[in-house]
Every structure is written in structure tokens, then in C-alpha cells.
PDB file of N, CA and C in Angstrom:
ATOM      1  N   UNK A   1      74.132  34.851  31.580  1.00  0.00           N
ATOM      2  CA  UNK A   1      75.114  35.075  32.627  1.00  0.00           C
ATOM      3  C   UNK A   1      75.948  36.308  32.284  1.00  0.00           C
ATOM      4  N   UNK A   2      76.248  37.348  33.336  1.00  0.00           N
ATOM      5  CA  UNK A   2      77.283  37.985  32.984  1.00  0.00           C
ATOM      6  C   UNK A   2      78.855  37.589  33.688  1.00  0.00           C
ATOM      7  N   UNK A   3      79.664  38.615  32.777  1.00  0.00           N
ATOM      8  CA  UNK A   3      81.451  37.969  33.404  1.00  0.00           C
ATOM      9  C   UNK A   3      81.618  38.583  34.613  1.00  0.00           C
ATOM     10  N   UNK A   4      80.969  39.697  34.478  1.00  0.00           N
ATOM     11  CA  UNK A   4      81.356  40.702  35.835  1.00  0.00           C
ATOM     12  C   UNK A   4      80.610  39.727  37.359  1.00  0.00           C
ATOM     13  N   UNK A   5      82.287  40.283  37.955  1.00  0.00           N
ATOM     14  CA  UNK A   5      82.070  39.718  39.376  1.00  0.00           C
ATOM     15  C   UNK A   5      81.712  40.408  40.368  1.00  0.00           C
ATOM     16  N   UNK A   6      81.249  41.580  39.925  1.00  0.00           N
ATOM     17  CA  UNK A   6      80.735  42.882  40.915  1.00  0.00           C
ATOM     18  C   UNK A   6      78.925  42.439  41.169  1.00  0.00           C
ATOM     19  N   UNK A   7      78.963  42.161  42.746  1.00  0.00           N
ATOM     20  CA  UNK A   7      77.712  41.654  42.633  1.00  0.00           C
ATOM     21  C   UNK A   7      76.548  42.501  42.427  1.00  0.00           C
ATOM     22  N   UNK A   8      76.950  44.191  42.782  1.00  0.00           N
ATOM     23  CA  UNK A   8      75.716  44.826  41.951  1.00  0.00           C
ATOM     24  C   UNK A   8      75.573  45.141  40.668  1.00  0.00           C
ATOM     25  N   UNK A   9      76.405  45.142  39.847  1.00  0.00           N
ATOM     26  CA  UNK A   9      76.132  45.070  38.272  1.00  0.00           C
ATOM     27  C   UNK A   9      75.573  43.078  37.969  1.00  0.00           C
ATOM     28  N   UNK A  10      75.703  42.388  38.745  1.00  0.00           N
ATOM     29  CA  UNK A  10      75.038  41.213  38.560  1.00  0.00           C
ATOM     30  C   UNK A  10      73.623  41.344  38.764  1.00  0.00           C
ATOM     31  N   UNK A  11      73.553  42.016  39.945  1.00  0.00           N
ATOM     32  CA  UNK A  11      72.088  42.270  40.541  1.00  0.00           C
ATOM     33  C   UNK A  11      71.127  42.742  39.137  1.00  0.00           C
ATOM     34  N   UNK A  12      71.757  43.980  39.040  1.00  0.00           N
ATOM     35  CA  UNK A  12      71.643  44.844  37.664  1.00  0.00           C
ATOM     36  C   UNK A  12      70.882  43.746  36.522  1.00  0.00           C
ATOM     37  N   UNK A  13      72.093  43.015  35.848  1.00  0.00           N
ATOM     38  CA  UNK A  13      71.906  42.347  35.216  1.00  0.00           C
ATOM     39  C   UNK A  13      70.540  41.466  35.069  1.00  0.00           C
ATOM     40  N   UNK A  14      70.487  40.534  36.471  1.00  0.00           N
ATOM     41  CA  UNK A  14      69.459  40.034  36.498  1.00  0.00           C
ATOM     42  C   UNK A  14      68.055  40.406  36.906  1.00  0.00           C
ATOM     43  N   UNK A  15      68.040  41.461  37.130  1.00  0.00           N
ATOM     44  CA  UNK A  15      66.542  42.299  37.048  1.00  0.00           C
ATOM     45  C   UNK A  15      66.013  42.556  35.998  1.00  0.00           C
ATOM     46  N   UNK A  16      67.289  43.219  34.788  1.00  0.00           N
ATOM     47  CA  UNK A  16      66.476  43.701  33.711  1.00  0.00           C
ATOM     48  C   UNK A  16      66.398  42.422  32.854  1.00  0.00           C
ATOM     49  N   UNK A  17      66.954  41.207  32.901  1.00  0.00           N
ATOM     50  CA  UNK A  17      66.415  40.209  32.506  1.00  0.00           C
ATOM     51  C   UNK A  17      65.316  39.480  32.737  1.00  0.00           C
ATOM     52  N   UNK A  18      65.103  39.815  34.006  1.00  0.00           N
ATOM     53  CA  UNK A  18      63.677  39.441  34.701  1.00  0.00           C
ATOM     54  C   UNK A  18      62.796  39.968  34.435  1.00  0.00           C
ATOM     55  N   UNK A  19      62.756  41.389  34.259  1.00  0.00           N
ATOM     56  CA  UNK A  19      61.147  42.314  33.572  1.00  0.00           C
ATOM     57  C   UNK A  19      61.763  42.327  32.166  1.00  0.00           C
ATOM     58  N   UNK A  20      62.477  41.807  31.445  1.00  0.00           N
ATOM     59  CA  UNK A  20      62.847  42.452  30.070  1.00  0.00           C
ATOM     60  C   UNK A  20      61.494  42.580  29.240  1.00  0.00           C
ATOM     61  N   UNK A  21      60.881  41.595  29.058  1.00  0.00           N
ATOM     62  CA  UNK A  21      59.945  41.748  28.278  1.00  0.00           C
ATOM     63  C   UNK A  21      59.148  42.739  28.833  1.00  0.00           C
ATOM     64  N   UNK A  22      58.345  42.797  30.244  1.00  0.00           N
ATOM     65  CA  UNK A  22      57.604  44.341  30.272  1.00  0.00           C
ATOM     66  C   UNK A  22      58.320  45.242  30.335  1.00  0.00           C
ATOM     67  N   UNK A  23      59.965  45.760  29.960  1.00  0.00           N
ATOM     68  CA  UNK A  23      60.210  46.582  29.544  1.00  0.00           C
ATOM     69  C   UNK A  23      60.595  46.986  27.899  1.00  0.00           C
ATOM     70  N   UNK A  24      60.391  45.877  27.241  1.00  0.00           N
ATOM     71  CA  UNK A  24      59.839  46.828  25.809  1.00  0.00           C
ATOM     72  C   UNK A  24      59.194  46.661  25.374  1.00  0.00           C
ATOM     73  N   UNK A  25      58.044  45.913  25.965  1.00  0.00           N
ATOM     74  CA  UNK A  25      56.462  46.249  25.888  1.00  0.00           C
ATOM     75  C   UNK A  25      56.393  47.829  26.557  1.00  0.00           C
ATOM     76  N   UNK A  26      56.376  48.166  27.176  1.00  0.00           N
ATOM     77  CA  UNK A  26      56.440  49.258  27.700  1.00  0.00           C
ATOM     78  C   UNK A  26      56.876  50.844  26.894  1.00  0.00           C
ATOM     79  N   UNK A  27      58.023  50.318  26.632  1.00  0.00           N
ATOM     80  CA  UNK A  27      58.827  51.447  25.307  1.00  0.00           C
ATOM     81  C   UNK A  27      58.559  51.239  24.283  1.00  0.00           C
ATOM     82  N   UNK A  28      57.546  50.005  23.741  1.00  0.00           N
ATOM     83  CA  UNK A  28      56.997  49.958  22.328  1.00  0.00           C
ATOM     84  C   UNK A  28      55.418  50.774  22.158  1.00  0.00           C
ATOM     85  N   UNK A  29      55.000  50.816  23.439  1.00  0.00           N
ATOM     86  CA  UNK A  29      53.866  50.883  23.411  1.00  0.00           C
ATOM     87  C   UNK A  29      53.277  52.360  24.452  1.00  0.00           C
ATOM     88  N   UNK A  30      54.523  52.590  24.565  1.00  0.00           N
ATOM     89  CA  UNK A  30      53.972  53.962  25.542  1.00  0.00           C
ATOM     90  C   UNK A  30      53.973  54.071  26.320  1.00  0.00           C
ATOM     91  N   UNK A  31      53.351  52.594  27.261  1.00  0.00           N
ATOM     92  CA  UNK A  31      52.660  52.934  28.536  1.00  0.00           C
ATOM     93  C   UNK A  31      53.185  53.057  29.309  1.00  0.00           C
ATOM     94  N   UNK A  32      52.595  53.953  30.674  1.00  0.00           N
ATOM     95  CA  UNK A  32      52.778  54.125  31.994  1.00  0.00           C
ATOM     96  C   UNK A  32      51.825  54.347  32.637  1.00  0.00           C
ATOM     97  N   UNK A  33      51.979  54.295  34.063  1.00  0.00           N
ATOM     98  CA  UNK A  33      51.129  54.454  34.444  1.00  0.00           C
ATOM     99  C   UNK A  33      50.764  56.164  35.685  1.00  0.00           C
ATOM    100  N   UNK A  34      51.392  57.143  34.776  1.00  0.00           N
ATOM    101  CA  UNK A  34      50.799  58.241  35.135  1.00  0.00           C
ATOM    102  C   UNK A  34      49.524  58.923  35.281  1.00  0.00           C
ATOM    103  N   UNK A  35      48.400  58.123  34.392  1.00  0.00           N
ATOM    104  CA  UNK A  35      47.132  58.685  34.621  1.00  0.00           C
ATOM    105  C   UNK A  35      46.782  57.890  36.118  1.00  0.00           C
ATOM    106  N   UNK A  36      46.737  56.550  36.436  1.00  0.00           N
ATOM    107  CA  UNK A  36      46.381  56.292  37.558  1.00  0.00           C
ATOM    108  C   UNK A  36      47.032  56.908  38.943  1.00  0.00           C
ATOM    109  N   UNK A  37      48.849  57.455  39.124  1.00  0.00           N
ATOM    110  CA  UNK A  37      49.117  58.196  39.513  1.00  0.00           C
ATOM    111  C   UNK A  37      48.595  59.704  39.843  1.00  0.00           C
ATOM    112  N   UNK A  38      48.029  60.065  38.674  1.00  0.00           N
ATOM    113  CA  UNK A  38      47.586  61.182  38.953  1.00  0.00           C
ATOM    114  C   UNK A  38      45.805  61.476  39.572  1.00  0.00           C
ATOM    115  N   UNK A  39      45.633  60.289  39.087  1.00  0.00           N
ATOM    116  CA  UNK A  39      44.127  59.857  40.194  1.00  0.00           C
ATOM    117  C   UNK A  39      44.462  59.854  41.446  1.00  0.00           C
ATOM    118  N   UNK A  40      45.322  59.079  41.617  1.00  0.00           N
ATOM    119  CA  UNK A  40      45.363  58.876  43.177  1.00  0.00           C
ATOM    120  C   UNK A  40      45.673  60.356  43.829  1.00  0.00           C
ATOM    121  N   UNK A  41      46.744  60.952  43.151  1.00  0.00           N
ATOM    122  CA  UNK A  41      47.065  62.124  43.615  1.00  0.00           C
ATOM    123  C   UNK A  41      46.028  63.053  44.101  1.00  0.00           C
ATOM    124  N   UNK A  42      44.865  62.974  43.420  1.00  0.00           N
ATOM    125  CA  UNK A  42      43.751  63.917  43.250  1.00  0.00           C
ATOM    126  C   UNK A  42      43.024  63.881  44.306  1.00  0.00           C
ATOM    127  N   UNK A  43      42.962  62.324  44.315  1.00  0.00           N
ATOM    128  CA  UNK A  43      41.607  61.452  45.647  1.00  0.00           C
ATOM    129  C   UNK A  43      42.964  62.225  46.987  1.00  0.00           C
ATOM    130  N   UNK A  44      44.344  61.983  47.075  1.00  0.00           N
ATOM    131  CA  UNK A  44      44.538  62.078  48.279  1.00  0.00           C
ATOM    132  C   UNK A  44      44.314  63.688  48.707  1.00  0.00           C
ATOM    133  N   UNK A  45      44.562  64.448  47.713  1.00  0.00           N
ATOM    134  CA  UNK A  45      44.032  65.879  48.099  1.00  0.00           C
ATOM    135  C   UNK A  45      42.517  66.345  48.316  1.00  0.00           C
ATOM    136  N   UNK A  46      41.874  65.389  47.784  1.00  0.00           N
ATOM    137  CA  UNK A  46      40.750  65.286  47.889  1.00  0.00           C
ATOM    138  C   UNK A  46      40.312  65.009  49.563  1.00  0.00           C
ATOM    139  N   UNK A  47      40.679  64.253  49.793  1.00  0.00           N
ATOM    140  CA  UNK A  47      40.418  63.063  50.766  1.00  0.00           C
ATOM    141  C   UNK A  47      41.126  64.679  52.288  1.00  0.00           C
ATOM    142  N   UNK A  48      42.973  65.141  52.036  1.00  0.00           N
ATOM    143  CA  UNK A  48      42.825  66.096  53.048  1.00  0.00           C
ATOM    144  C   UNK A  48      42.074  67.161  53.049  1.00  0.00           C
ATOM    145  N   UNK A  49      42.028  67.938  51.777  1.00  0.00           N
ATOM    146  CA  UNK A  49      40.716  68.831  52.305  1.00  0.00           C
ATOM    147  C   UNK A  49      39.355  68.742  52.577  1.00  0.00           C
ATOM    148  N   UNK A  50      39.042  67.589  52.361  1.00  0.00           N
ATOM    149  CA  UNK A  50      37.159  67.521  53.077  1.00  0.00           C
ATOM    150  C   UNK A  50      37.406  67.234  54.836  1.00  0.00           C
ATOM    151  N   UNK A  51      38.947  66.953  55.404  1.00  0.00           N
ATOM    152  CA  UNK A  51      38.814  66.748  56.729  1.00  0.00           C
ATOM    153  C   UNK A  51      38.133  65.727  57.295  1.00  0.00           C
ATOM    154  N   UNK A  52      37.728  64.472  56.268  1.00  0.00           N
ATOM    155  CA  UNK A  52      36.657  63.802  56.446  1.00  0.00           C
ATOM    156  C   UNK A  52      35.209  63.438  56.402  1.00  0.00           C
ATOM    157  N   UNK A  53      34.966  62.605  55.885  1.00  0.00           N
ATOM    158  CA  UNK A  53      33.409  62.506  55.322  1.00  0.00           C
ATOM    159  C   UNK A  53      32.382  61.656  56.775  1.00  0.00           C
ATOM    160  N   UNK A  54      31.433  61.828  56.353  1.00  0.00           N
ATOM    161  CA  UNK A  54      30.449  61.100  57.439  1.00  0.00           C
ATOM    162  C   UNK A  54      30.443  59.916  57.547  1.00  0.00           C
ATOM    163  N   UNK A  55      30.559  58.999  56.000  1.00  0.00           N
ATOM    164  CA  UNK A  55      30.500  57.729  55.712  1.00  0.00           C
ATOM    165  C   UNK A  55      30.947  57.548  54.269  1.00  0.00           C
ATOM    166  N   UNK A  56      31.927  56.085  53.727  1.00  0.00           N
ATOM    167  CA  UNK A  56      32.685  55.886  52.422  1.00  0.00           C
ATOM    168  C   UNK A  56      31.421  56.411  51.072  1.00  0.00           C
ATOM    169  N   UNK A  57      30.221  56.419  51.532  1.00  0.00           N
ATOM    170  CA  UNK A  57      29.716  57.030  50.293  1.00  0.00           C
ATOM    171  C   UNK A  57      29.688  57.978  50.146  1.00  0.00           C
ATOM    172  N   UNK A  58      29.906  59.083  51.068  1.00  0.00           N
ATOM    173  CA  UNK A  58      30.070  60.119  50.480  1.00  0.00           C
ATOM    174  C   UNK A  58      31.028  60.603  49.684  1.00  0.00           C
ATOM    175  N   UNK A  59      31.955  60.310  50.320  1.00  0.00           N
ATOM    176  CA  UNK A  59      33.486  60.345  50.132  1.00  0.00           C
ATOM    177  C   UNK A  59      33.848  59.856  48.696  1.00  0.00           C
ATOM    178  N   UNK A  60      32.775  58.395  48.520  1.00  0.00           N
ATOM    179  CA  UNK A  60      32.963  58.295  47.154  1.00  0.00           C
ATOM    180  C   UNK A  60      32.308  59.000  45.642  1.00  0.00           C
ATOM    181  N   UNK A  61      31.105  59.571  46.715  1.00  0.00           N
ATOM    182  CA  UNK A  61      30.558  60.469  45.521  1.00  0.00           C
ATOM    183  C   UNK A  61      31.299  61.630  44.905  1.00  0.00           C
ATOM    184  N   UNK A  62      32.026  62.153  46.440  1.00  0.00           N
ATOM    185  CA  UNK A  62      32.953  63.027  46.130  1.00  0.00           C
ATOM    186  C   UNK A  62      33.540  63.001  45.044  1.00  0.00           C
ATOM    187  N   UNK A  63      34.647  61.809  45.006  1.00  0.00           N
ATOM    188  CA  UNK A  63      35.205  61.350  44.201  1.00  0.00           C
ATOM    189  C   UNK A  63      35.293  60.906  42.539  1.00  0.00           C
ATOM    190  N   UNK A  64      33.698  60.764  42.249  1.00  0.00           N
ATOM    191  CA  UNK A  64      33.361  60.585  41.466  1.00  0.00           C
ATOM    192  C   UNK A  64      32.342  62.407  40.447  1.00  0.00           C
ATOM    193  N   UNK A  65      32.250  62.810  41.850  1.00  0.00           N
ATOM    194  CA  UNK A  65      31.941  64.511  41.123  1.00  0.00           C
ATOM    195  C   UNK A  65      33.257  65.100  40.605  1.00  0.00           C
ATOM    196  N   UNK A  66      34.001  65.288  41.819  1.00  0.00           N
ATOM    197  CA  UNK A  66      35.230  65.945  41.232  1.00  0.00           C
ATOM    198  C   UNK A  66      36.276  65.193  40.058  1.00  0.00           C
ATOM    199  N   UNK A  67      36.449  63.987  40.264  1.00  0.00           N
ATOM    200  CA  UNK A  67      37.547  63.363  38.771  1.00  0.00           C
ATOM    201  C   UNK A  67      36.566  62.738  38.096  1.00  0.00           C
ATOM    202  N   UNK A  68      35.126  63.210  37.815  1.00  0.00           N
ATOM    203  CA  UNK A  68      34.503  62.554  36.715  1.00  0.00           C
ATOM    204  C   UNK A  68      34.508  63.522  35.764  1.00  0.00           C
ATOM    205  N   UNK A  69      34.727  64.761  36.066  1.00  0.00           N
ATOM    206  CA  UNK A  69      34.350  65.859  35.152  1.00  0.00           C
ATOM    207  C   UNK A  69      33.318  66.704  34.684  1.00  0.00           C
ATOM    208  N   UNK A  70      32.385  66.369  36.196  1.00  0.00           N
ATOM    209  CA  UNK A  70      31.084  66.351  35.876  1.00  0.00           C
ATOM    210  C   UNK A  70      30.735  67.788  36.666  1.00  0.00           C
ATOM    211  N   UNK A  71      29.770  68.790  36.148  1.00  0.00           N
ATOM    212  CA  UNK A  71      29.268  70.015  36.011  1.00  0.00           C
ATOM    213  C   UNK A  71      28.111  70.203  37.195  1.00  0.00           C
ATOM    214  N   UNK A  72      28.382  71.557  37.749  1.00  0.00           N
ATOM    215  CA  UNK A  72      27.349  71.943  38.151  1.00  0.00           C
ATOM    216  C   UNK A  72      26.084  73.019  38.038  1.00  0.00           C
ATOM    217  N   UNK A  73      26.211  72.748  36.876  1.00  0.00           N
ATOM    218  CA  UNK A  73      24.593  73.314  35.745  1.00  0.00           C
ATOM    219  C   UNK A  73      24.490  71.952  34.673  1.00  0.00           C
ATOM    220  N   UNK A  74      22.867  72.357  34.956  1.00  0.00           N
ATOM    221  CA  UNK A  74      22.299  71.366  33.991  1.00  0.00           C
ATOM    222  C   UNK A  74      22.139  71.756  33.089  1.00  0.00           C
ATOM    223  N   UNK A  75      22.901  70.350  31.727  1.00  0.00           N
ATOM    224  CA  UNK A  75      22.800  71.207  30.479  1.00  0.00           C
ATOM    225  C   UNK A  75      21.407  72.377  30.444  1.00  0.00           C
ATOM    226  N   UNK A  76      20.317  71.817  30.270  1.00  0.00           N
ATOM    227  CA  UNK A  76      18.998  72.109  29.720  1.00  0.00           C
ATOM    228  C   UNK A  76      18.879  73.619  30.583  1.00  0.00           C
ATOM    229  N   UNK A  77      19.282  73.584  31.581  1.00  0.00           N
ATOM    230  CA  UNK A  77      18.844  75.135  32.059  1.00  0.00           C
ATOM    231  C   UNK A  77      20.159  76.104  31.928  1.00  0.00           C
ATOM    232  N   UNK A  78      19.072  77.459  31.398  1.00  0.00           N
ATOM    233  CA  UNK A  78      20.008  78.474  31.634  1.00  0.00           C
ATOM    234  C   UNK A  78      20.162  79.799  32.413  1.00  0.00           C
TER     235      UNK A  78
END
């Protein structure tokens, strides 16, 4: 419980008691979640400049050429 009768420092209060533990799991351990952020970011720029695909597979191949990291030369040829 806190003393304060200000109901948004109560509010306060009882939130970070409510996630406390995933918040220092969180600060013990690093995480965030900026890499999935920055996926999404990618797919949605992705997604406005093709203007649209024919059908979700393409769209997903797309997706999987451009944030897989994957090349267009084959190792073996030069």
C-alpha cells in the first residue's frame, strides 16, 4: 500500500507492482524488444513500396529475401 492519497501516484504505484518482476527481469537481462520492432518496421516499408503483391506468398517471399539476408549471386558462380 502506499500513504499517498494522490490517485495518480497510486495508479503509479500499483502498476509497477504489477509488472515488477518483468521489470527486473528485464534490466537484469537486457531484454527488449527492439529487434522484433525493427522487423516489423522493415516488413511495413516493405509492404508500401511493392504497392502490393498478387497473392500473401509472394509478399511473403519477399519478406523472407529481403530480412533474411539472403544474396543475389550464387556462392559457386563467378
Amino acid at each position: 500500500m502506499t500513504r499517498s492519497r494522490l490517485e495518480p501516484v497510486v495508479k503509479v504505484a500499483r502498476t509497477i507492482r504489477q509488472y515488477l518482476w518483468g521489470i527486473v527481469n528485464a534490466n537484469s537481462l537486457g531484454a527488449t524488444n527492439a529487434k522484433s520492432e525493427s522487423a516489423n518496421a522493415m516488413i511495413q516499408k516493405l509492404k508500401a513500396r511493392a504497392c502490393g503483391f498478387r497473392n500473401r506468398s509472394r509478399f511473403k517471399m519477399a519478406i523472407l529475401f529481403h530480412l533474411g539476408g539472403l544474396s543475389l549471386l550464387l556462392d559457386g558462380l563467378t
